[in-house]
PDB file of N, CA and C in Angstrom:
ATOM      1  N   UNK A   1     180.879  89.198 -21.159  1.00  0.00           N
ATOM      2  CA  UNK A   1     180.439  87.852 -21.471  1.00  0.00           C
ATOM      3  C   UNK A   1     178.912  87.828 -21.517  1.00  0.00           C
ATOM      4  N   UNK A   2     178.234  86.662 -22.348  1.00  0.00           N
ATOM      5  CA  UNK A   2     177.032  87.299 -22.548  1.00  0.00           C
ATOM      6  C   UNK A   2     176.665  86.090 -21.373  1.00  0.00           C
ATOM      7  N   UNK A   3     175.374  86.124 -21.084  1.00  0.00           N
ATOM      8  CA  UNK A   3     174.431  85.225 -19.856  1.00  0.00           C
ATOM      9  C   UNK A   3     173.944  84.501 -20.915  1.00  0.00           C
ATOM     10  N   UNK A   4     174.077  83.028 -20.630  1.00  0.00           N
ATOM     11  CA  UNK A   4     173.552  82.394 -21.481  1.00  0.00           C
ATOM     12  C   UNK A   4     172.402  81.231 -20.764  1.00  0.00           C
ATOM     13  N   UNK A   5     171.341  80.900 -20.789  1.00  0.00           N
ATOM     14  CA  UNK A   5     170.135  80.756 -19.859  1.00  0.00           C
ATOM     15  C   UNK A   5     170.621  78.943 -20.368  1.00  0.00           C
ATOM     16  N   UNK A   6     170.599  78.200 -19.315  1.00  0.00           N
ATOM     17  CA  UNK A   6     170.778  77.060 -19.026  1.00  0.00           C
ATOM     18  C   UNK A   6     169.298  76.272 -19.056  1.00  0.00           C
ATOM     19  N   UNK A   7     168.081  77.085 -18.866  1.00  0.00           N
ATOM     20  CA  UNK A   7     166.598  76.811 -18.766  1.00  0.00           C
ATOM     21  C   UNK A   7     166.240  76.134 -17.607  1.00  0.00           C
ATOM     22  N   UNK A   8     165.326  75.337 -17.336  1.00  0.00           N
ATOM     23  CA  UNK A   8     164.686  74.855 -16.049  1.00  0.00           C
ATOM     24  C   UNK A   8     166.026  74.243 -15.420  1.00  0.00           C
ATOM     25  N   UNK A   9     166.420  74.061 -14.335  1.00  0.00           N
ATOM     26  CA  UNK A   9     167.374  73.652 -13.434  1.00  0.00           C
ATOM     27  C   UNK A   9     167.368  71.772 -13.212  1.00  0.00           C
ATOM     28  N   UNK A  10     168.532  70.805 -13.454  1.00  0.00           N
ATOM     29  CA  UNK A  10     168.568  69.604 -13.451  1.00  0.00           C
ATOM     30  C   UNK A  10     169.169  69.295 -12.452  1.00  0.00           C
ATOM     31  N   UNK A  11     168.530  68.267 -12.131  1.00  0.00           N
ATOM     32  CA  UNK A  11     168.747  67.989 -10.604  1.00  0.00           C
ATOM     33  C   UNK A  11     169.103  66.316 -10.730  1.00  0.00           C
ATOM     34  N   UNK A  12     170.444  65.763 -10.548  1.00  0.00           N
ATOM     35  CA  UNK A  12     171.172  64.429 -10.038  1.00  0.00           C
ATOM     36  C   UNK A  12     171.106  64.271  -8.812  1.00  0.00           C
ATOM     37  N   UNK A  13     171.203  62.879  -8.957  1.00  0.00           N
ATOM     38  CA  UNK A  13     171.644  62.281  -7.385  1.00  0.00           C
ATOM     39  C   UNK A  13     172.617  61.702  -8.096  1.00  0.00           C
ATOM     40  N   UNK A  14     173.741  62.019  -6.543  1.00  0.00           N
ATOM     41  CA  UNK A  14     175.014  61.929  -6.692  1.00  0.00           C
ATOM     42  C   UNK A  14     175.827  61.010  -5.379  1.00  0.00           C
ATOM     43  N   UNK A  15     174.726  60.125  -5.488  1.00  0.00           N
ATOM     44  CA  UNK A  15     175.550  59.874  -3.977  1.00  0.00           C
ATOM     45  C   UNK A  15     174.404  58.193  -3.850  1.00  0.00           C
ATOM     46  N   UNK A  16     174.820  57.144  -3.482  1.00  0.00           N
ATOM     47  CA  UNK A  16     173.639  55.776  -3.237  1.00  0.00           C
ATOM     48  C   UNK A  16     172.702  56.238  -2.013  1.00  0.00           C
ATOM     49  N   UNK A  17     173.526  56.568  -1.142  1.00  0.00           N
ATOM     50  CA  UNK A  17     172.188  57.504   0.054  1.00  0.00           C
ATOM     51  C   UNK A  17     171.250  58.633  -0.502  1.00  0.00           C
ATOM     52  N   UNK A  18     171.385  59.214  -1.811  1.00  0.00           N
ATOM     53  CA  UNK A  18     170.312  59.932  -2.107  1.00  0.00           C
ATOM     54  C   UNK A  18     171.145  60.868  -2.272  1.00  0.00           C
ATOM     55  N   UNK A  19     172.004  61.632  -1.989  1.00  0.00           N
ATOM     56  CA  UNK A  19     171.994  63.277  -1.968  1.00  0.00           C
ATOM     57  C   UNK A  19     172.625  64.055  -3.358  1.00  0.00           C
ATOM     58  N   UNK A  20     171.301  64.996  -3.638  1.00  0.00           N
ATOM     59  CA  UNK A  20     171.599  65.362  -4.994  1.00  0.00           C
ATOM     60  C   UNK A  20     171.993  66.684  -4.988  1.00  0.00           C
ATOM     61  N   UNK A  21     171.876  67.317  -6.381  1.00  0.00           N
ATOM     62  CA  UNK A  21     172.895  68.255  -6.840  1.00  0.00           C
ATOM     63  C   UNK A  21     172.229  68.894  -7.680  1.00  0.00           C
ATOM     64  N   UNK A  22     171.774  69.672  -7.571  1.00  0.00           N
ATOM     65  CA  UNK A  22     171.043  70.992  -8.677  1.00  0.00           C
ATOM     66  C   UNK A  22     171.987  72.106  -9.757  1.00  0.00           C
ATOM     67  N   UNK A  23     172.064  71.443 -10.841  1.00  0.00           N
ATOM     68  CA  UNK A  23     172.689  72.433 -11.953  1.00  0.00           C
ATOM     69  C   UNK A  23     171.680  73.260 -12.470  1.00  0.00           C
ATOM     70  N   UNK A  24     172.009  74.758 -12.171  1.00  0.00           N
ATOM     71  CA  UNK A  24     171.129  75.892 -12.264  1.00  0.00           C
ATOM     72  C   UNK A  24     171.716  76.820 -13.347  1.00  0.00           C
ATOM     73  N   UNK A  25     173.161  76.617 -13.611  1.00  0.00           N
ATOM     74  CA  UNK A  25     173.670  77.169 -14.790  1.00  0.00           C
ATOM     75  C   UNK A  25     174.732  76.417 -15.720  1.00  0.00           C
ATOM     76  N   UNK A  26     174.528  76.923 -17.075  1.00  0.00           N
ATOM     77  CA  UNK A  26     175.738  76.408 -17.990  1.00  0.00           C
ATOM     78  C   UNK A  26     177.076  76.611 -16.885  1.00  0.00           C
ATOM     79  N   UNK A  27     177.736  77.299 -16.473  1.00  0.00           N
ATOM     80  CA  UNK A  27     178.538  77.492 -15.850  1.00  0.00           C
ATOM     81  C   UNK A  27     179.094  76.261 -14.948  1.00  0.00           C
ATOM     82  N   UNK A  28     177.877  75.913 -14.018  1.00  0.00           N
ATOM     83  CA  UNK A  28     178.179  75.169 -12.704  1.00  0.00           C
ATOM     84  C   UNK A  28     177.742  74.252 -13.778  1.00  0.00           C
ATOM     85  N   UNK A  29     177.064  73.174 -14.901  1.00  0.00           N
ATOM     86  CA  UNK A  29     177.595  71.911 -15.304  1.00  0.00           C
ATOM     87  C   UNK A  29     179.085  72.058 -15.827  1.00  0.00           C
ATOM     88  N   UNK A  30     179.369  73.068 -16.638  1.00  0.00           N
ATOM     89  CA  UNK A  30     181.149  73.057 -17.077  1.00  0.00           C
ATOM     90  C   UNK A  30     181.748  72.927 -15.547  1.00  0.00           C
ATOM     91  N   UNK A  31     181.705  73.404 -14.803  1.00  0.00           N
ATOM     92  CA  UNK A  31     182.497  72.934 -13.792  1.00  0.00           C
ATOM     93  C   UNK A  31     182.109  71.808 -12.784  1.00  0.00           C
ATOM     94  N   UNK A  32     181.265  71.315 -13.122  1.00  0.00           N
ATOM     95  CA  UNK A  32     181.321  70.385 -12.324  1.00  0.00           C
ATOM     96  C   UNK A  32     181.504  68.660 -13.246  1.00  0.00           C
ATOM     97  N   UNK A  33     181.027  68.993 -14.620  1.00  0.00           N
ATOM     98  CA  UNK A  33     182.182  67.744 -15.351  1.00  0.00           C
ATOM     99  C   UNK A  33     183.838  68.149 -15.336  1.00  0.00           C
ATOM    100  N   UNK A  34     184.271  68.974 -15.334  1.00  0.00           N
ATOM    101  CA  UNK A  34     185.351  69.382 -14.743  1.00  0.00           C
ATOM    102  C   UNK A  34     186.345  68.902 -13.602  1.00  0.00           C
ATOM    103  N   UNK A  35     185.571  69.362 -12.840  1.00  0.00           N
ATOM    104  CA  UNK A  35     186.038  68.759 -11.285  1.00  0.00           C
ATOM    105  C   UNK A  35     185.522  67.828 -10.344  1.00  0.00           C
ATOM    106  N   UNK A  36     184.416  67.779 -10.675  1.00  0.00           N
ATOM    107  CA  UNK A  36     183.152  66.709  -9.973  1.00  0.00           C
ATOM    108  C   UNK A  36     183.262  65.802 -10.494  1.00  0.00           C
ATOM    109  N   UNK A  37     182.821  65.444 -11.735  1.00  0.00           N
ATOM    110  CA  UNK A  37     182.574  64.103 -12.008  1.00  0.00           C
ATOM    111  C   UNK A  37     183.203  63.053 -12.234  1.00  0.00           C
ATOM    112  N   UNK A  38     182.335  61.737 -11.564  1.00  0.00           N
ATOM    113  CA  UNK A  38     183.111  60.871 -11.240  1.00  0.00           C
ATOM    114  C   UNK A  38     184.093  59.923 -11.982  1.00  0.00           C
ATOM    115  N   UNK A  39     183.793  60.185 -13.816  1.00  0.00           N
ATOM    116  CA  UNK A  39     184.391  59.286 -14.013  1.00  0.00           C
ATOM    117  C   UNK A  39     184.857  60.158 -15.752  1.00  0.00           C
ATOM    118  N   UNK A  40     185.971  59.669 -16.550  1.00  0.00           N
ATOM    119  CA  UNK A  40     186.737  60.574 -17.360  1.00  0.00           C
ATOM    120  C   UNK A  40     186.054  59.133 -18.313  1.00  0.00           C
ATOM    121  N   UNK A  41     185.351  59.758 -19.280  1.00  0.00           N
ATOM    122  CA  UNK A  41     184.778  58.868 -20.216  1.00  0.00           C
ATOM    123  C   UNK A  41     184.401  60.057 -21.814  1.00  0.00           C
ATOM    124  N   UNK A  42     184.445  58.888 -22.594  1.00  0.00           N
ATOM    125  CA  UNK A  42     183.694  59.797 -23.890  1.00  0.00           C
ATOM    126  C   UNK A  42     182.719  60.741 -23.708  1.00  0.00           C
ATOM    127  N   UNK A  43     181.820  60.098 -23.446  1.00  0.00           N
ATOM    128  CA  UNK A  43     180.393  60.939 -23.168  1.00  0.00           C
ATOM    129  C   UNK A  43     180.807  62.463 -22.251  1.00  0.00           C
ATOM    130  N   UNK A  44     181.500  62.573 -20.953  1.00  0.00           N
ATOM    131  CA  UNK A  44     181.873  63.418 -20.239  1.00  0.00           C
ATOM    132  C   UNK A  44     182.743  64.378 -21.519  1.00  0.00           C
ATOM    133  N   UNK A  45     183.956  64.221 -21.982  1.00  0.00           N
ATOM    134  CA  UNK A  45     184.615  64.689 -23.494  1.00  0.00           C
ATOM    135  C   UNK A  45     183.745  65.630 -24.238  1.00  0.00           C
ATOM    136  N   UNK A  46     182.415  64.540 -24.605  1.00  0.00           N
ATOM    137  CA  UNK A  46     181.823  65.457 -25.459  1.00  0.00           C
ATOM    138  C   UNK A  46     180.661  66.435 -25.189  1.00  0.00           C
ATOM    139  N   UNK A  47     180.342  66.161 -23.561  1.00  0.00           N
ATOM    140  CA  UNK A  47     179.324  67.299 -22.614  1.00  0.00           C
ATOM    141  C   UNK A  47     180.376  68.589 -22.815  1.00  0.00           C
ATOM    142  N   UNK A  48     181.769  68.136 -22.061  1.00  0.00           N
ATOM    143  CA  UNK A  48     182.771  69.457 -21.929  1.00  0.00           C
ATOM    144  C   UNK A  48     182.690  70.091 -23.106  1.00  0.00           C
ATOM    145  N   UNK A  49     182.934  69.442 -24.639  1.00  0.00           N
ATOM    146  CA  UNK A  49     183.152  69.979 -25.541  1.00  0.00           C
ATOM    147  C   UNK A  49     181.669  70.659 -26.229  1.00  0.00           C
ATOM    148  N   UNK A  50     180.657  70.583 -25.635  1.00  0.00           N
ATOM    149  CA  UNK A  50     179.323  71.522 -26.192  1.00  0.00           C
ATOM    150  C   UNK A  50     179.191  72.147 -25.413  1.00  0.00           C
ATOM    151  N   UNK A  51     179.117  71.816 -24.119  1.00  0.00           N
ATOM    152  CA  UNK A  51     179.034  73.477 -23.014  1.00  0.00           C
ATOM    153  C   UNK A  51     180.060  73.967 -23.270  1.00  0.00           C
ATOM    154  N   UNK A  52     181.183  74.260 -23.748  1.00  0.00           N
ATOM    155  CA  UNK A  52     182.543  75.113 -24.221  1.00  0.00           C
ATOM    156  C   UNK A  52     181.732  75.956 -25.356  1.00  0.00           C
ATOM    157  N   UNK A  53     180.732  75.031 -26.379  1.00  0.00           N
ATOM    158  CA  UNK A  53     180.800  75.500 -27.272  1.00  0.00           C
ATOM    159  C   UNK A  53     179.502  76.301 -27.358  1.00  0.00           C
ATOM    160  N   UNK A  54     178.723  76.040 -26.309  1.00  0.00           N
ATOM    161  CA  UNK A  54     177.483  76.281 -26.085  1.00  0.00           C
ATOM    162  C   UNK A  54     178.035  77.979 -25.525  1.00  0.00           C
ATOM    163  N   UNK A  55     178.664  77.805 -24.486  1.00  0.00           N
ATOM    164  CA  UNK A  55     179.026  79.137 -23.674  1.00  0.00           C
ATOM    165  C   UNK A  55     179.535  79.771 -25.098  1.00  0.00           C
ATOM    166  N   UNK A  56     180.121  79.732 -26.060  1.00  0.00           N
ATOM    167  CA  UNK A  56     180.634  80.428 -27.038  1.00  0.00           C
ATOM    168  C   UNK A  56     180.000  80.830 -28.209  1.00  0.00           C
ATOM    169  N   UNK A  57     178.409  80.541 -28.086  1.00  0.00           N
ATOM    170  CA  UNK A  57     177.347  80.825 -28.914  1.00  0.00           C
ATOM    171  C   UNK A  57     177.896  80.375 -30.249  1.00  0.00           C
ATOM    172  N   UNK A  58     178.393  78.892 -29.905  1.00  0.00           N
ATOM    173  CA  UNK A  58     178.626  77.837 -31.301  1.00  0.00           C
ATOM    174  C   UNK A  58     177.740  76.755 -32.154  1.00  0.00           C
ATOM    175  N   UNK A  59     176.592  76.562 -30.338  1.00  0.00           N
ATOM    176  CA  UNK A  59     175.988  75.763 -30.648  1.00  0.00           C
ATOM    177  C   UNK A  59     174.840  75.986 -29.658  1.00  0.00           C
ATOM    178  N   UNK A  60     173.658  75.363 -29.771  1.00  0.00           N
ATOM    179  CA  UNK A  60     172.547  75.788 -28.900  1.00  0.00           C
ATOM    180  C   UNK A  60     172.828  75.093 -27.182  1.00  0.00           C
ATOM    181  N   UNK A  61     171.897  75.426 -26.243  1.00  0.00           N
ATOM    182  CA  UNK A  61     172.241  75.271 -24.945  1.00  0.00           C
ATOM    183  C   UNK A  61     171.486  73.762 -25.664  1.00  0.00           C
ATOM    184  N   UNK A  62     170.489  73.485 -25.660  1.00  0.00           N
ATOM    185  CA  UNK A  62     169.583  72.725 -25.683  1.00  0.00           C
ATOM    186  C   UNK A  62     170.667  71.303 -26.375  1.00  0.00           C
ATOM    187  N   UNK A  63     171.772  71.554 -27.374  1.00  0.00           N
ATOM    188  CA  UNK A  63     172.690  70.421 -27.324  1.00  0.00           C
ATOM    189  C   UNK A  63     173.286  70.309 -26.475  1.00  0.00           C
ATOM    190  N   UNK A  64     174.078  71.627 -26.018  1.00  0.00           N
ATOM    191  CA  UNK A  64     174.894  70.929 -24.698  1.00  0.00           C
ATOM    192  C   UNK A  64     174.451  70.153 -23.594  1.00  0.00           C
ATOM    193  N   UNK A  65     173.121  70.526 -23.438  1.00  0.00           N
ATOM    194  CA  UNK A  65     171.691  70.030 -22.425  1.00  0.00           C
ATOM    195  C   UNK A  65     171.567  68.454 -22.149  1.00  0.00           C
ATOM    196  N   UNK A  66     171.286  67.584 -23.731  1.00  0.00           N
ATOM    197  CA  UNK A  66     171.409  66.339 -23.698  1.00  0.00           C
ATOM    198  C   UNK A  66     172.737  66.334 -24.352  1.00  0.00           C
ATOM    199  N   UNK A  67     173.960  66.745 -24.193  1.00  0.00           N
ATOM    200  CA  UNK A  67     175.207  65.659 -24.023  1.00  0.00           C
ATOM    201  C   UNK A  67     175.631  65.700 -22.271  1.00  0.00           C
ATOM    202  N   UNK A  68     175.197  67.084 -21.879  1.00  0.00           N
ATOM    203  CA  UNK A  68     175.044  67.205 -20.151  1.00  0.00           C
ATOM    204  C   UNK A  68     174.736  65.649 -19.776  1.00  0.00           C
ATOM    205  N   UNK A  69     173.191  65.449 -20.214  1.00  0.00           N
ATOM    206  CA  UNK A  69     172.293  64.483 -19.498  1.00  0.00           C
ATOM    207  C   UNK A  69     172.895  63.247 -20.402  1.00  0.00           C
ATOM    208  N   UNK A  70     173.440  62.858 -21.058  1.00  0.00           N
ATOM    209  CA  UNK A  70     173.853  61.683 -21.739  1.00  0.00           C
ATOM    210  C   UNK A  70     175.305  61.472 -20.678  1.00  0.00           C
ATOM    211  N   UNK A  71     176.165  62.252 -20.255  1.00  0.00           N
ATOM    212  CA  UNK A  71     177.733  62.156 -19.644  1.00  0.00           C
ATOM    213  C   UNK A  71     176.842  61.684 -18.300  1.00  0.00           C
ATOM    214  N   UNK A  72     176.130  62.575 -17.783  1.00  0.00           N
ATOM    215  CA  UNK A  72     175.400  61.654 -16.643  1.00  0.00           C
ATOM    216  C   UNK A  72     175.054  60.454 -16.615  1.00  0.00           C
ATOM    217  N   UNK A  73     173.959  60.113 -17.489  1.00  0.00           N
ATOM    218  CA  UNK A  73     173.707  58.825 -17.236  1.00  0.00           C
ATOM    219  C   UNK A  73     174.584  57.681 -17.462  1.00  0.00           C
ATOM    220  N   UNK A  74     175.930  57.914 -18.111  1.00  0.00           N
ATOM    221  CA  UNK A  74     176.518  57.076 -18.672  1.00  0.00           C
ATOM    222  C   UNK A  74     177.515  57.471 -17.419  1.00  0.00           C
ATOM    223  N   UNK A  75     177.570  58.463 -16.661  1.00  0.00           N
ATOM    224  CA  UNK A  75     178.207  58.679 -15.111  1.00  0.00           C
ATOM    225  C   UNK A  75     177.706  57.674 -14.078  1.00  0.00           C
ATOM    226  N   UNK A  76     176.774  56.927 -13.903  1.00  0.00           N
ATOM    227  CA  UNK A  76     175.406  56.871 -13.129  1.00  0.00           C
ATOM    228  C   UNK A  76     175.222  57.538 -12.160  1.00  0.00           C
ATOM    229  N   UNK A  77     174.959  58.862 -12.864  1.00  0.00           N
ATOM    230  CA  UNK A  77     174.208  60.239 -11.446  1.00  0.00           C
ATOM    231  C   UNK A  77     173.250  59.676 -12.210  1.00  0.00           C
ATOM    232  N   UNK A  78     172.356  59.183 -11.331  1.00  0.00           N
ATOM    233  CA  UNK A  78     170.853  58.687 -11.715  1.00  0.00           C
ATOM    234  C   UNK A  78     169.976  60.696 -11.924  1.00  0.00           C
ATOM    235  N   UNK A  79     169.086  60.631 -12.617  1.00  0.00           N
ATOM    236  CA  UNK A  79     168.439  61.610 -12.465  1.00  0.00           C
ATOM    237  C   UNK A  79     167.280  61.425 -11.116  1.00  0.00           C
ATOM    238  N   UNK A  80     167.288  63.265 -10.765  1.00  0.00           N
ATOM    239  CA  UNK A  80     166.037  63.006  -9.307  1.00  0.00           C
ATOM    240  C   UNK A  80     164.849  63.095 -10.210  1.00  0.00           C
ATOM    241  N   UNK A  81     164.112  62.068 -10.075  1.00  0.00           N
ATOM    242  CA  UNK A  81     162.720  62.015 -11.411  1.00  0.00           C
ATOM    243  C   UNK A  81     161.506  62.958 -10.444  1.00  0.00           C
ATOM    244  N   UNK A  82     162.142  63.430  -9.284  1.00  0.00           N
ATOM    245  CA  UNK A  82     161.090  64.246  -8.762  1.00  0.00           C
ATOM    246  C   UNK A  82     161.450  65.472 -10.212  1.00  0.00           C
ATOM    247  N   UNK A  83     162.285  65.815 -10.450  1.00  0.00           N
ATOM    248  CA  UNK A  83     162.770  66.837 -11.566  1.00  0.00           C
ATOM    249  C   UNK A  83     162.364  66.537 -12.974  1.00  0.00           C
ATOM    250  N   UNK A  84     160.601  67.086 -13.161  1.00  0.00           N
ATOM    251  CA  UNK A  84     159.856  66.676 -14.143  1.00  0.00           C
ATOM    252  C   UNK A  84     160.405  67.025 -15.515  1.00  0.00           C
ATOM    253  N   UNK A  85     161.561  67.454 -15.820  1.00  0.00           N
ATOM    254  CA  UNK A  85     162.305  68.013 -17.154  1.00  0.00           C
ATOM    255  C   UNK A  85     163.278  66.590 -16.908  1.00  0.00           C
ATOM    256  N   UNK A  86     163.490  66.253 -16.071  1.00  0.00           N
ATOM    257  CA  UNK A  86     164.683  65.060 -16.279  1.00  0.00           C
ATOM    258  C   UNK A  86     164.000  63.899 -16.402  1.00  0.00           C
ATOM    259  N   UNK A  87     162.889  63.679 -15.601  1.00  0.00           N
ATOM    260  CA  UNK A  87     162.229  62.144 -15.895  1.00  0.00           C
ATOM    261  C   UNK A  87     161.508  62.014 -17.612  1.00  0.00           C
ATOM    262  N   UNK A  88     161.445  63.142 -18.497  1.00  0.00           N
ATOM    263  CA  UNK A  88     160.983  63.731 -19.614  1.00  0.00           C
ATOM    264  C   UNK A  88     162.349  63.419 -20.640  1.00  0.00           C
ATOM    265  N   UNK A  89     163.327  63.516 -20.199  1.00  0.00           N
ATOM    266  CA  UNK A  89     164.945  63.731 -20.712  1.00  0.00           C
ATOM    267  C   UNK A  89     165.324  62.542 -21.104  1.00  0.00           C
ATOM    268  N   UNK A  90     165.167  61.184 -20.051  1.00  0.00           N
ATOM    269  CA  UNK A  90     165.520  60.152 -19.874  1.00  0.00           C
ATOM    270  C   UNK A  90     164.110  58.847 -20.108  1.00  0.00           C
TER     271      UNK A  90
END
């Protein structure tokens, strides 16, 4: 399988007390809209369906990237805006 570079690491808060969650690879966002996230919506559909396609060198990371960050916000995992690529994103 080839390594496919996810780029700077995105960081949610996942929780109203604060506690967030660092996605460091394509891998761990496919699994964690997967099994984590909180809510089964379009936007989530079409993150799964570009990191599938992303991991399959169908389509660039950088789409799967913002449908990642679009299933989020429309999740409300607020982004941690300490995470200067996400306050940039949003």
């Amino acid at each position: 399988m080839i390594d496919i570079n996810w780029g700077n690491p995105t960081t949610l808060v996942v929780s109203p007390q604060g506690h967030t969650q660092k996605i460091t690879t394509i891998e761990q966002a496919f699994y964690w809209l997967r099994k984590k996230w909180p809510v089964t919506d379009l936007n989530r559909d079409i993150a799964l369906d570009y990191i599938d396609a992303a991991m399959n060198c169908l389509v660039t990371v950088g789409t799967a990237r913002k449908a990642f960050l679009s299933a989020a916000k429309s999740a409300g995992l607020m982004p941690d805006h300490r995470d200067a690529e996400m306050a940039v994103a949003f």
